[in-house]
PDB file of N, CA and C in Angstrom:
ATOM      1  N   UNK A   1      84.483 -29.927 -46.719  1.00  0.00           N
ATOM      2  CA  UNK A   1      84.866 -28.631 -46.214  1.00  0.00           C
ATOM      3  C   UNK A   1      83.775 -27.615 -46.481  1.00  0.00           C
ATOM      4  N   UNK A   2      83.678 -26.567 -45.674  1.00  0.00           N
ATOM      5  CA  UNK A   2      82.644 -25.522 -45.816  1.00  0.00           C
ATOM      6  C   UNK A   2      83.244 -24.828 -46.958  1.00  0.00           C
ATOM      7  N   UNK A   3      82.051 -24.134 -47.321  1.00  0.00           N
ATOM      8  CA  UNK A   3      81.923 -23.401 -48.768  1.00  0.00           C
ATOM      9  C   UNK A   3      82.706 -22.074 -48.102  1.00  0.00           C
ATOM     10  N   UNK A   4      83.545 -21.152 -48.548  1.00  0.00           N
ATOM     11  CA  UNK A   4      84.019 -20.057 -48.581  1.00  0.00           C
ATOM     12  C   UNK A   4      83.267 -18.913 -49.286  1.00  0.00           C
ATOM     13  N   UNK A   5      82.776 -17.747 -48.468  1.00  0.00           N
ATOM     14  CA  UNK A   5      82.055 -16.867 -49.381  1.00  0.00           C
ATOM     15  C   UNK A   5      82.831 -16.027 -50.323  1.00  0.00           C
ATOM     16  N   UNK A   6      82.286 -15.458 -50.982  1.00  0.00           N
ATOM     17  CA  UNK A   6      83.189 -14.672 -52.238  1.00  0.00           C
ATOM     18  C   UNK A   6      84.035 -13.375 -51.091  1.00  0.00           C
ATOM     19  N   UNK A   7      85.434 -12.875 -51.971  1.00  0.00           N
ATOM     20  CA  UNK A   7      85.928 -11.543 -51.063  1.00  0.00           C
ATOM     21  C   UNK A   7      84.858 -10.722 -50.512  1.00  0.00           C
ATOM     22  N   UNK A   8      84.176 -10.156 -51.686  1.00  0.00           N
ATOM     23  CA  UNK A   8      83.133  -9.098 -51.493  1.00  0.00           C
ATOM     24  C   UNK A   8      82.323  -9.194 -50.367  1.00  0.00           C
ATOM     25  N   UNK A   9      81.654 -10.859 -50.110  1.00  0.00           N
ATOM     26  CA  UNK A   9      80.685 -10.514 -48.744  1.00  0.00           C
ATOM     27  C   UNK A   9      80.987 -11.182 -48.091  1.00  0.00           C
ATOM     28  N   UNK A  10      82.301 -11.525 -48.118  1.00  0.00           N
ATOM     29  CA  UNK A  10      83.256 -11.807 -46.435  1.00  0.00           C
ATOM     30  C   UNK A  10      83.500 -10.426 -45.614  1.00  0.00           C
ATOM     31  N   UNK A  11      83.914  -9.523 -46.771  1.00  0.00           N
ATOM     32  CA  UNK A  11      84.510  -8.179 -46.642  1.00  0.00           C
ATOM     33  C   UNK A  11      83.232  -7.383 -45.171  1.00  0.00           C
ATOM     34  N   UNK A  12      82.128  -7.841 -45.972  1.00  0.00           N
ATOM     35  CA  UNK A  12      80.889  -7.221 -45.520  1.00  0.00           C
ATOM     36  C   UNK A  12      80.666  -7.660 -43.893  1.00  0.00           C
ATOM     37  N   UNK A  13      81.086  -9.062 -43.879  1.00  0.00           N
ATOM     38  CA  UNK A  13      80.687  -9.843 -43.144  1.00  0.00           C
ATOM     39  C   UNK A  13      81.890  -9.584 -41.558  1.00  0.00           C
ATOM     40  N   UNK A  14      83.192  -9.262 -42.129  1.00  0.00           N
ATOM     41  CA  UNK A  14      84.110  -8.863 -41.020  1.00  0.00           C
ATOM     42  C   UNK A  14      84.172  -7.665 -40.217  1.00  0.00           C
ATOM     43  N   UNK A  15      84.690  -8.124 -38.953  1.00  0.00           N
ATOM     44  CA  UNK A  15      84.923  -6.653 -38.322  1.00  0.00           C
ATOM     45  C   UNK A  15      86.228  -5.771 -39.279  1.00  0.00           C
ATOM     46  N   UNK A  16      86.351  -4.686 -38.792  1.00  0.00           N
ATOM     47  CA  UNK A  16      87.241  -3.901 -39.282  1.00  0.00           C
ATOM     48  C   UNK A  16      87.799  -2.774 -38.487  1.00  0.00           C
ATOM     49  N   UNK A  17      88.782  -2.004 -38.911  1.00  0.00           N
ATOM     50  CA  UNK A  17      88.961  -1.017 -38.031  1.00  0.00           C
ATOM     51  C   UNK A  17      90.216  -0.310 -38.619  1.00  0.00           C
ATOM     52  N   UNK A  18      90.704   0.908 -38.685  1.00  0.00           N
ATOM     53  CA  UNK A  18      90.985   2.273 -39.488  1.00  0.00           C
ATOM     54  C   UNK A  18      92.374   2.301 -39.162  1.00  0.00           C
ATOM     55  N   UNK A  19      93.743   2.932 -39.482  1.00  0.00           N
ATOM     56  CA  UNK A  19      94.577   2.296 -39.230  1.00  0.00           C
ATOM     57  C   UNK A  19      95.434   3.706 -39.624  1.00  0.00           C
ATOM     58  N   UNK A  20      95.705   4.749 -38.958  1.00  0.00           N
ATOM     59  CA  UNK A  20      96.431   5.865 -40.121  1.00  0.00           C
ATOM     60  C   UNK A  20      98.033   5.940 -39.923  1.00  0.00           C
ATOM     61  N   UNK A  21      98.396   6.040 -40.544  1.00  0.00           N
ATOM     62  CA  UNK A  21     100.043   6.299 -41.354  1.00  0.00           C
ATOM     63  C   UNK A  21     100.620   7.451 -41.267  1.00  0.00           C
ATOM     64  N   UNK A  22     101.336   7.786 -41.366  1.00  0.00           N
ATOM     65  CA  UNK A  22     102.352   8.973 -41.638  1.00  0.00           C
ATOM     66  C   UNK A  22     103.634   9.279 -41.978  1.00  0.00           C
ATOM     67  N   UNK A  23     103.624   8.651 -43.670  1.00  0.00           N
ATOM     68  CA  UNK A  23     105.200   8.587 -43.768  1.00  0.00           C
ATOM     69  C   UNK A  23     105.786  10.252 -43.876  1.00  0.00           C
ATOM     70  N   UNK A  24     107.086  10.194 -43.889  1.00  0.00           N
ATOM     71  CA  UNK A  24     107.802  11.177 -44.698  1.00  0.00           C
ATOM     72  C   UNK A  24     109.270  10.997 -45.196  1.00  0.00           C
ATOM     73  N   UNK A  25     109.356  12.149 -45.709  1.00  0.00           N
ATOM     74  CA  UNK A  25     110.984  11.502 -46.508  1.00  0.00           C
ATOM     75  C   UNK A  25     111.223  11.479 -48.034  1.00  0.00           C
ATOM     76  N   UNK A  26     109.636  11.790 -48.719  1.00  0.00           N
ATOM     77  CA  UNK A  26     109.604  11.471 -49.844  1.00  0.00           C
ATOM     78  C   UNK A  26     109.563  10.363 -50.633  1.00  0.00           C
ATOM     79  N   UNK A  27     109.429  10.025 -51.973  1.00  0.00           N
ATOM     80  CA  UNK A  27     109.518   9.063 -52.349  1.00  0.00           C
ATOM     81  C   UNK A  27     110.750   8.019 -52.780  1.00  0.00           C
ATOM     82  N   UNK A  28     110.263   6.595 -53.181  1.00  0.00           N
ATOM     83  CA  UNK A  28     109.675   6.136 -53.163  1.00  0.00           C
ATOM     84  C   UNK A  28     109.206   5.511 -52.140  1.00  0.00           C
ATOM     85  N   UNK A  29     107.530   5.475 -51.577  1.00  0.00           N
ATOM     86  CA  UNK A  29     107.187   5.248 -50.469  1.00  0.00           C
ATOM     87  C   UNK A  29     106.873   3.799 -49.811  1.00  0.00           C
ATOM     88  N   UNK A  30     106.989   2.607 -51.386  1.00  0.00           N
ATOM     89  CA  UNK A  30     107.428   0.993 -50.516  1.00  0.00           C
ATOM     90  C   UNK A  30     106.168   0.121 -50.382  1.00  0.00           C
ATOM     91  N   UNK A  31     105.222   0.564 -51.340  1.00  0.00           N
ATOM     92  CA  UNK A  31     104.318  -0.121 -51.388  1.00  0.00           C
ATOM     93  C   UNK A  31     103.584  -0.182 -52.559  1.00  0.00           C
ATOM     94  N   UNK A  32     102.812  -1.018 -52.713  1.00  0.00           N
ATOM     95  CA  UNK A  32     102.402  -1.767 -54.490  1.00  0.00           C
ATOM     96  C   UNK A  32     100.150  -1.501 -53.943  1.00  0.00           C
ATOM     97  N   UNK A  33      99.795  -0.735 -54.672  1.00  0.00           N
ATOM     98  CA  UNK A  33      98.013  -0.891 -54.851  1.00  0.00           C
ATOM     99  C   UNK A  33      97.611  -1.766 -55.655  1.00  0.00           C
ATOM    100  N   UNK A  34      96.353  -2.519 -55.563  1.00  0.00           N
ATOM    101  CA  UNK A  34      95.862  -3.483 -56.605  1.00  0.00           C
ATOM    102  C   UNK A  34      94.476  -3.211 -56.534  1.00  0.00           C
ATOM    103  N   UNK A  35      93.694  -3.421 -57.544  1.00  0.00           N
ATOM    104  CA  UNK A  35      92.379  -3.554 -57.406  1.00  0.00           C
ATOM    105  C   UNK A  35      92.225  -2.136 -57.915  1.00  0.00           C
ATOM    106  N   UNK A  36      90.719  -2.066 -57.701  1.00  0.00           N
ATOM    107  CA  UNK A  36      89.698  -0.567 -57.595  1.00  0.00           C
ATOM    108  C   UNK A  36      88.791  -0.328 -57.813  1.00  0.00           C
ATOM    109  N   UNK A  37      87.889   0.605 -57.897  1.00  0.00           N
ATOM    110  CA  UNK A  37      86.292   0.770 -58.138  1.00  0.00           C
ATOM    111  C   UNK A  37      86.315   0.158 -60.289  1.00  0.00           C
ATOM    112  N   UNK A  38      87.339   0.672 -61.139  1.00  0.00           N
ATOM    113  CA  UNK A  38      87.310  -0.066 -62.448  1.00  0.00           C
ATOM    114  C   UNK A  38      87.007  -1.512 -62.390  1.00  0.00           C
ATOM    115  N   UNK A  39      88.217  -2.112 -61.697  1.00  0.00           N
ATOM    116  CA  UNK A  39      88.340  -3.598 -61.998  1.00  0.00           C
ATOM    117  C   UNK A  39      87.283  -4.096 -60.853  1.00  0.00           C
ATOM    118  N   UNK A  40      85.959  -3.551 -60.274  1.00  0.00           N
ATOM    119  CA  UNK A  40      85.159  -3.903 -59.388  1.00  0.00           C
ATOM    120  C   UNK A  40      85.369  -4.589 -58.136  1.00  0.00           C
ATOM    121  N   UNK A  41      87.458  -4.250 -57.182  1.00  0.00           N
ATOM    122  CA  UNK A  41      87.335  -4.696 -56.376  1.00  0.00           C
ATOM    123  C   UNK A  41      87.808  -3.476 -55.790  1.00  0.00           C
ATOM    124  N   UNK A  42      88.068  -4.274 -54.466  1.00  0.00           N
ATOM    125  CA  UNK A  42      88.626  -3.231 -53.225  1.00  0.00           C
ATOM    126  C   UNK A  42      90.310  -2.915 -53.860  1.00  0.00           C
ATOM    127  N   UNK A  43      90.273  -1.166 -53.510  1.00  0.00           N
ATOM    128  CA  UNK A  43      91.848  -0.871 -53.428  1.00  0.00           C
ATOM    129  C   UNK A  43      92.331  -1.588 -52.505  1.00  0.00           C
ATOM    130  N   UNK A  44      93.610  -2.189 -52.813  1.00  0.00           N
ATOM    131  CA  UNK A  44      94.216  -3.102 -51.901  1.00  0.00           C
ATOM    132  C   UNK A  44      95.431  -3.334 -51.473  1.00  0.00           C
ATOM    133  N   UNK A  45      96.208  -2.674 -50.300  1.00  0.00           N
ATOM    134  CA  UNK A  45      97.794  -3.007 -50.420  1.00  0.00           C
ATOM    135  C   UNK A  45      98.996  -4.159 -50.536  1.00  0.00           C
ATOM    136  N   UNK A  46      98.658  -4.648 -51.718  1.00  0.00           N
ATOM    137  CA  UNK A  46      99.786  -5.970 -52.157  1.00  0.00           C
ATOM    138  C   UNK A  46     100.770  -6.467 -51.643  1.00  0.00           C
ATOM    139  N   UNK A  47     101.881  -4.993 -51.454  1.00  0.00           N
ATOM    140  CA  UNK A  47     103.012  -5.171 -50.855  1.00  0.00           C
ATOM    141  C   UNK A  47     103.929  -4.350 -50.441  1.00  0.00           C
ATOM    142  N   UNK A  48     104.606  -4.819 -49.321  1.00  0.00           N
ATOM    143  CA  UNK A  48     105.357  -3.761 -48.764  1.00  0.00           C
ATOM    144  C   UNK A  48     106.806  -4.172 -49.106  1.00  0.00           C
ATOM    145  N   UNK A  49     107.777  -3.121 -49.487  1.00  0.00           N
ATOM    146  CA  UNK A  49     108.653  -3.221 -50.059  1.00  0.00           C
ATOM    147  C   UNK A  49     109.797  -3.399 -48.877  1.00  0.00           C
ATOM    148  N   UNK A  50     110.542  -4.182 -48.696  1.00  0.00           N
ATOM    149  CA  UNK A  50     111.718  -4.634 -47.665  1.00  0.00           C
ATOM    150  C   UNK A  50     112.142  -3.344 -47.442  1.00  0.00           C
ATOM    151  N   UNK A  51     112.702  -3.017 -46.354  1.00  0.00           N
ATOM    152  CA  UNK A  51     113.973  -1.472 -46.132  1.00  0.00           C
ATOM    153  C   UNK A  51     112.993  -0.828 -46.685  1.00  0.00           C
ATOM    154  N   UNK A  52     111.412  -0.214 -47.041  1.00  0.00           N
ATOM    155  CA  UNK A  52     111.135   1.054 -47.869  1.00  0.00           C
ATOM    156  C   UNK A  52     110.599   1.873 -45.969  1.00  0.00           C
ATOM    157  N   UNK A  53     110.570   3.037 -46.790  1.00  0.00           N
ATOM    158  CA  UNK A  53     109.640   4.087 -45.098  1.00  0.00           C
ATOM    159  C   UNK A  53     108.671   3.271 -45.137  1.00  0.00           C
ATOM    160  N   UNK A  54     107.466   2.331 -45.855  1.00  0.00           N
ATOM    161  CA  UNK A  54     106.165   1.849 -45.254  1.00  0.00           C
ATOM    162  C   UNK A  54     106.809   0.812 -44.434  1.00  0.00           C
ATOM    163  N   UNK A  55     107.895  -0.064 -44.495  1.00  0.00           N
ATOM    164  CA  UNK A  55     107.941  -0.666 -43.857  1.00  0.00           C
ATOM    165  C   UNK A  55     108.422  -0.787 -42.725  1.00  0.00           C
ATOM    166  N   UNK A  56     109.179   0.540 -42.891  1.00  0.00           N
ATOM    167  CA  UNK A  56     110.158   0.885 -41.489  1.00  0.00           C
ATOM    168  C   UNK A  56     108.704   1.436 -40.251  1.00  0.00           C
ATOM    169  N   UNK A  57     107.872   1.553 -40.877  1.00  0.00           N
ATOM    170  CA  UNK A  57     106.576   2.483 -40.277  1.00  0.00           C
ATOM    171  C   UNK A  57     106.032   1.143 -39.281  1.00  0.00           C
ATOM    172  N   UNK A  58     105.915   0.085 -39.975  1.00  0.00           N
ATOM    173  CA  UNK A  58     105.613  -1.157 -39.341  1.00  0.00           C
ATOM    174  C   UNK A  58     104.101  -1.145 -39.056  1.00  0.00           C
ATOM    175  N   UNK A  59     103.083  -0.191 -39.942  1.00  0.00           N
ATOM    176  CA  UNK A  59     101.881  -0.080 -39.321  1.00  0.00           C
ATOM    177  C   UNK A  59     100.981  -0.391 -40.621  1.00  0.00           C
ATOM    178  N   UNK A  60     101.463  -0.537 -42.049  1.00  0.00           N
ATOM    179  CA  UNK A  60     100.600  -1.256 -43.297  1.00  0.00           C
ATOM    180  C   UNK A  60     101.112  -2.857 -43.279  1.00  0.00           C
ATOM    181  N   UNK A  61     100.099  -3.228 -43.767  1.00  0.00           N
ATOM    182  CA  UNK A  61     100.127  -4.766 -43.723  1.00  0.00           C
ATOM    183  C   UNK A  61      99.272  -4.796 -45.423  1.00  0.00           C
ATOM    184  N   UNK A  62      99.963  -5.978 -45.756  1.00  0.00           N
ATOM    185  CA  UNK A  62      99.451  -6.533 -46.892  1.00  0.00           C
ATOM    186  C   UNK A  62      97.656  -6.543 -46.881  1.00  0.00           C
ATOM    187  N   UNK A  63      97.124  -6.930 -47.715  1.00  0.00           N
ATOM    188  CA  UNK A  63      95.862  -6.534 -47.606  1.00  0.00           C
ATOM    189  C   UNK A  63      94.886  -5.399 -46.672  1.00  0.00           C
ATOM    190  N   UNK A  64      95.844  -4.487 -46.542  1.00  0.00           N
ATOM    191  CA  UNK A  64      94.766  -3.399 -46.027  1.00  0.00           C
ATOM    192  C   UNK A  64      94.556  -2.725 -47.001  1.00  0.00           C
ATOM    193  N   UNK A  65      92.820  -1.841 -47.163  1.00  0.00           N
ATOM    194  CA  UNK A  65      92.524  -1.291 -47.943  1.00  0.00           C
ATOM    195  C   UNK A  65      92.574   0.097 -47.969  1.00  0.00           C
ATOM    196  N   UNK A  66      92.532   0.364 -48.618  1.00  0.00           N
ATOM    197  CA  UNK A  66      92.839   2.073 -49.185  1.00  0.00           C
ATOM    198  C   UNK A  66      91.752   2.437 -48.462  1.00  0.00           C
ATOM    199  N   UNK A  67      91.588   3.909 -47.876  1.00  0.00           N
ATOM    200  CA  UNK A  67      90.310   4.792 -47.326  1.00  0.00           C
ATOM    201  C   UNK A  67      90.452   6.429 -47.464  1.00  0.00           C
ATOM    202  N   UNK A  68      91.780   6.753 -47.320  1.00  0.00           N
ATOM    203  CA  UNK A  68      91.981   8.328 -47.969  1.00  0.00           C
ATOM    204  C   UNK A  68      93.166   8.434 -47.878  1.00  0.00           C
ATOM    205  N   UNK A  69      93.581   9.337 -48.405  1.00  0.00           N
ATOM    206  CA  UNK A  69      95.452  10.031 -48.993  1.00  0.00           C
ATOM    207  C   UNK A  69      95.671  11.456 -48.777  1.00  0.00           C
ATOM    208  N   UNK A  70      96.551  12.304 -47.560  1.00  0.00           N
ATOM    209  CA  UNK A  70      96.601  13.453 -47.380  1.00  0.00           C
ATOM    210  C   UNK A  70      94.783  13.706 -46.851  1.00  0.00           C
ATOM    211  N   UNK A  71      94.134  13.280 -46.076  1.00  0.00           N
ATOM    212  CA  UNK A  71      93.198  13.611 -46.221  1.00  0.00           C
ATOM    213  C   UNK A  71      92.079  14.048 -46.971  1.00  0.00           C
ATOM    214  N   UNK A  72      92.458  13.286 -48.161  1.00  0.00           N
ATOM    215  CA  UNK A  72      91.008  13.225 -49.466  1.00  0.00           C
ATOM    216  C   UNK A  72      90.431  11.831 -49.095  1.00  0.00           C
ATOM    217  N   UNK A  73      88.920  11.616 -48.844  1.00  0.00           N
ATOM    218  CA  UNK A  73      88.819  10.079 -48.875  1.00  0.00           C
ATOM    219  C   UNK A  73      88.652  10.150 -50.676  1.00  0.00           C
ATOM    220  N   UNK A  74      88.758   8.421 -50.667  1.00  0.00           N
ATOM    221  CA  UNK A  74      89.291   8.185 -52.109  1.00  0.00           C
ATOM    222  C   UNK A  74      87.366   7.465 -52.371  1.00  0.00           C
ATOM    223  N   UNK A  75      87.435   7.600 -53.674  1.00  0.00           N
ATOM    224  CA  UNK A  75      86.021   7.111 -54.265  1.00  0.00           C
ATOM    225  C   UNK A  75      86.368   5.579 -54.621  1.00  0.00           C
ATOM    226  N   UNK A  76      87.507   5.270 -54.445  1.00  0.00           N
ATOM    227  CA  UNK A  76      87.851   3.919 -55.196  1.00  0.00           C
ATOM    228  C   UNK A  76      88.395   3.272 -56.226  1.00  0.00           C
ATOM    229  N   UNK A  77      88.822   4.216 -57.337  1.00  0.00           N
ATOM    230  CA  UNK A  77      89.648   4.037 -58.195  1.00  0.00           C
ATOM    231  C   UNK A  77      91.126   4.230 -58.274  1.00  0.00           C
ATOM    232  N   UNK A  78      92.064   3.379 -58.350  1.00  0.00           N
ATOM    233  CA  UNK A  78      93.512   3.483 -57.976  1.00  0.00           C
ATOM    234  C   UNK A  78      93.846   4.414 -59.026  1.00  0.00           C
ATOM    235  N   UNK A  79      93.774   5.114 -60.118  1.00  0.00           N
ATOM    236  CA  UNK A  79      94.131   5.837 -60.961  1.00  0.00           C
ATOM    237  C   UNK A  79      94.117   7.487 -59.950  1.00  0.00           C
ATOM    238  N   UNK A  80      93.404   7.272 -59.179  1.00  0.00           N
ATOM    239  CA  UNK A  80      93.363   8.634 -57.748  1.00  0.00           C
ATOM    240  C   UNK A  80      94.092   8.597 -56.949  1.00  0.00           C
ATOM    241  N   UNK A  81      94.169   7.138 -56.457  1.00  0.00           N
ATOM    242  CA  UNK A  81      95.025   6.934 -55.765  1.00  0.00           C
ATOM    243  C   UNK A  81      96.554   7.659 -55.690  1.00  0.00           C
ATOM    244  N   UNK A  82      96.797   6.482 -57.400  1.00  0.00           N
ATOM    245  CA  UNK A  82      98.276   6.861 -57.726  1.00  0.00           C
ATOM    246  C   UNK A  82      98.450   8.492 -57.945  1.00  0.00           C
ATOM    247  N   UNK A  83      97.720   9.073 -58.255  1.00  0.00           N
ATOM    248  CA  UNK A  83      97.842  10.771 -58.473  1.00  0.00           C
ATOM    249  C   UNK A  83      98.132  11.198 -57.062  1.00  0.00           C
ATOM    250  N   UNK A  84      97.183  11.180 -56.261  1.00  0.00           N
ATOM    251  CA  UNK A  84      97.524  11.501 -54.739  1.00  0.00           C
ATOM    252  C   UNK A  84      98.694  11.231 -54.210  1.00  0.00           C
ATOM    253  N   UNK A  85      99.202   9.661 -54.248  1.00  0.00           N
ATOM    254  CA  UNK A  85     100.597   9.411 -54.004  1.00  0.00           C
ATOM    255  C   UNK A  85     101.600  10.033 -54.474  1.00  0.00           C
ATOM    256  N   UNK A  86     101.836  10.349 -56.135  1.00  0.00           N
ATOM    257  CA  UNK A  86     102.552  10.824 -56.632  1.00  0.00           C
ATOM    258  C   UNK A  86     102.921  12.693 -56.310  1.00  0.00           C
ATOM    259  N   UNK A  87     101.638  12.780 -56.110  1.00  0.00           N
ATOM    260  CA  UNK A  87     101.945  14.367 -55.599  1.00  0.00           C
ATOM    261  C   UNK A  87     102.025  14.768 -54.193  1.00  0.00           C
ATOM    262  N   UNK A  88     102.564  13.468 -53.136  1.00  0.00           N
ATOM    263  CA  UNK A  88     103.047  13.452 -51.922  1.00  0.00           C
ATOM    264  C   UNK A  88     104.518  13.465 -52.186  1.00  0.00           C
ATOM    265  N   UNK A  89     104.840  14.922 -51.950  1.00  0.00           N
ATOM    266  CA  UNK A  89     106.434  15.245 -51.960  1.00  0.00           C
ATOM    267  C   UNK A  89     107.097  15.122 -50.841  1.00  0.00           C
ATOM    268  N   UNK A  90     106.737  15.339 -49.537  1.00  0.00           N
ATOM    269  CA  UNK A  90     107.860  15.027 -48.528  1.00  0.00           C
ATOM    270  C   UNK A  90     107.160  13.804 -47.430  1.00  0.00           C
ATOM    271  N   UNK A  91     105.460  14.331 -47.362  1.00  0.00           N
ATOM    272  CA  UNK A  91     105.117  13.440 -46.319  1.00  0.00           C
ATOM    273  C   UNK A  91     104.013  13.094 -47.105  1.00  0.00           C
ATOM    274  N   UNK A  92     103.516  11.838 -46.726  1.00  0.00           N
ATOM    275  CA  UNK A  92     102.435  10.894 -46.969  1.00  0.00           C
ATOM    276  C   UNK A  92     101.198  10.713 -45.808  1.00  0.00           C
ATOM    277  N   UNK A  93      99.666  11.413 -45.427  1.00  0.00           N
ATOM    278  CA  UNK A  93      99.736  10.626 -45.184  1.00  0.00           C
ATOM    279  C   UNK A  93      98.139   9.774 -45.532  1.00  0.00           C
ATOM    280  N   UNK A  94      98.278   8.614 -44.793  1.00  0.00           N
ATOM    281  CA  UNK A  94      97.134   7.402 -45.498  1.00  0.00           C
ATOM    282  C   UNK A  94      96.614   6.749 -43.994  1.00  0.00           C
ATOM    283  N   UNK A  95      95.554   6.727 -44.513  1.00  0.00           N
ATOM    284  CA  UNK A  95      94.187   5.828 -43.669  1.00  0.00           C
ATOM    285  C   UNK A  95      93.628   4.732 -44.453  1.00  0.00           C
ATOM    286  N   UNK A  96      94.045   3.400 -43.658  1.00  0.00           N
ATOM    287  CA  UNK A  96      93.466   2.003 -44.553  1.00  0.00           C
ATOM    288  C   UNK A  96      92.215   1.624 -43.564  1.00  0.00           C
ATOM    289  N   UNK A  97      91.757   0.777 -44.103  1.00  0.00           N
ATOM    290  CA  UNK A  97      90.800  -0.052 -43.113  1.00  0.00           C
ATOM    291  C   UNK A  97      91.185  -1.596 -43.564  1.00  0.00           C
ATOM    292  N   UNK A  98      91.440  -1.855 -41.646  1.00  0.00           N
ATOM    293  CA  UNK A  98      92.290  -3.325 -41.713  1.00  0.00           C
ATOM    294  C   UNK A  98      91.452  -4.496 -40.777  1.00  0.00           C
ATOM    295  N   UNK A  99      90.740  -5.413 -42.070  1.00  0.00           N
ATOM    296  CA  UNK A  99      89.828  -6.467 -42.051  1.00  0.00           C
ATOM    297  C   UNK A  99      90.208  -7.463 -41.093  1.00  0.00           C
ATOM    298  N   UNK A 100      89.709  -8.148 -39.705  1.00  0.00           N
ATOM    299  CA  UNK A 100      90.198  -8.900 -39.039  1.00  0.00           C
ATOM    300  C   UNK A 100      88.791 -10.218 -39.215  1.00  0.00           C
ATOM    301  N   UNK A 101      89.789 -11.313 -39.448  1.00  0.00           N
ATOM    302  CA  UNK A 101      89.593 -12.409 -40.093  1.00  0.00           C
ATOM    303  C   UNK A 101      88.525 -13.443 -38.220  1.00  0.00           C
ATOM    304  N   UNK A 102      87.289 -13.804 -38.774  1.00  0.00           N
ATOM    305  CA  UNK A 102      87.231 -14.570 -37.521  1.00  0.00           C
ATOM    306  C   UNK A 102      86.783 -13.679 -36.044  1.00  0.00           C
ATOM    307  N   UNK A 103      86.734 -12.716 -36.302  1.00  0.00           N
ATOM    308  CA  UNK A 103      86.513 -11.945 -35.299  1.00  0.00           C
ATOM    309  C   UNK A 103      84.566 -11.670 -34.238  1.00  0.00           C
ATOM    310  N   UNK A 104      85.116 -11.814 -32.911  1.00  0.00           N
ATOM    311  CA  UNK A 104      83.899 -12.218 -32.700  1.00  0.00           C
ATOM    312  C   UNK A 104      83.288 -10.776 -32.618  1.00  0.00           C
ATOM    313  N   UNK A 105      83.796  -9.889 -32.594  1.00  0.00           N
ATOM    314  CA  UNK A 105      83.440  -8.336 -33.166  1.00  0.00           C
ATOM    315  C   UNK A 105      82.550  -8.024 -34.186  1.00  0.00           C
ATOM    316  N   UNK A 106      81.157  -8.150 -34.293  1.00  0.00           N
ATOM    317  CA  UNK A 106      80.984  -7.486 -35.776  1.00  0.00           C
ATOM    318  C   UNK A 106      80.909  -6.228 -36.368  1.00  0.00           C
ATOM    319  N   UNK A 107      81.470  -5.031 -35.604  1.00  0.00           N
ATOM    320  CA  UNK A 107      81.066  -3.722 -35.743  1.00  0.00           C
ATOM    321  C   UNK A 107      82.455  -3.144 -36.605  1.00  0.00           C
ATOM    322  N   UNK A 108      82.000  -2.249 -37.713  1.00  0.00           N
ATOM    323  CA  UNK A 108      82.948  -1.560 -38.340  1.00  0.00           C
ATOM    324  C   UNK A 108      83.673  -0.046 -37.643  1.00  0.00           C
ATOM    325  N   UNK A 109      84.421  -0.040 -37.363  1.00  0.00           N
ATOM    326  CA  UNK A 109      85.003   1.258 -36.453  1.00  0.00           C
ATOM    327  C   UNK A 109      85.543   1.908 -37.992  1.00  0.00           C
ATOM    328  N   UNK A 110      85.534   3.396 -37.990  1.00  0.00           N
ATOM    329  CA  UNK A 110      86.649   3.755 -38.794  1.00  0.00           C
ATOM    330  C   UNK A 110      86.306   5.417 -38.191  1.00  0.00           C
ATOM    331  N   UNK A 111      87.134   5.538 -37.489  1.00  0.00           N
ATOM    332  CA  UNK A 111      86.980   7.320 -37.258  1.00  0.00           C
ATOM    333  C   UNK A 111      86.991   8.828 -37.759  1.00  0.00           C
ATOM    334  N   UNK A 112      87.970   8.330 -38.948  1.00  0.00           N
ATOM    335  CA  UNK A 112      88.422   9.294 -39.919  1.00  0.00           C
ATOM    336  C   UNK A 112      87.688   9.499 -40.774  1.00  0.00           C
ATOM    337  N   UNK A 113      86.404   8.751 -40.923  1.00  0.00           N
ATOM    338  CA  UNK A 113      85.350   8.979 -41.930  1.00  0.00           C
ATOM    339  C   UNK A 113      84.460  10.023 -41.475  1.00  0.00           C
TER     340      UNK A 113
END
């Protein structure tokens, strides 16, 4: 079997493209972050919580990555993250960038940057 490259320069290696959100309703908003600029990976969305608003939204998917919150882009550390989230009182909203696997695309789109 072929060798698999590491996350990091697959990451590099895929197309991509920007993905924005807009919950409201308040919390809790139904989704789990992992990773970050500390633990030297990508912020990363783990999981979406059954019945939560992210999922009723139908537009985050597991592994999309974090890119800004309320319109701050984020530097990469989930400890910002979670602050930003937490001080989203009625509406949320978030811009991921969502990695497509195999794609004969190689160009990174993200508009909101």
């Amino acid at each position: 079997m072929g060798e698999q490259l590491p996350a990091k320069e697959r990451r590099g290696a895929e197309a991509s493209r920007c993905v924005e959100v807009a919950l409201s309703g308040g919390a809790p908003w139904g989704f789990t972050l992992r990773g970050g600029r500390e633990h030297k990976e990508p912020l990363l969305i783990t999981k979406i919580e059954e019945g939560s608003k992210a999922a009723a939204m139908g537009k985050l998917q597991v592994g999309d990555e974090m890119v800004s919150i309320n319109d701050v882009i984020l530097t990469g550390y989930r400890q910002e993250a979670i602050c930003l989230v937490k001080g989203s009182h009625r509406t949320l909203k978030i811009v991921v960038r969502r990695y497509r696997l195999n794609s004969p695309q190689k160009v990174r789109t993200c508009p909101f940057l």
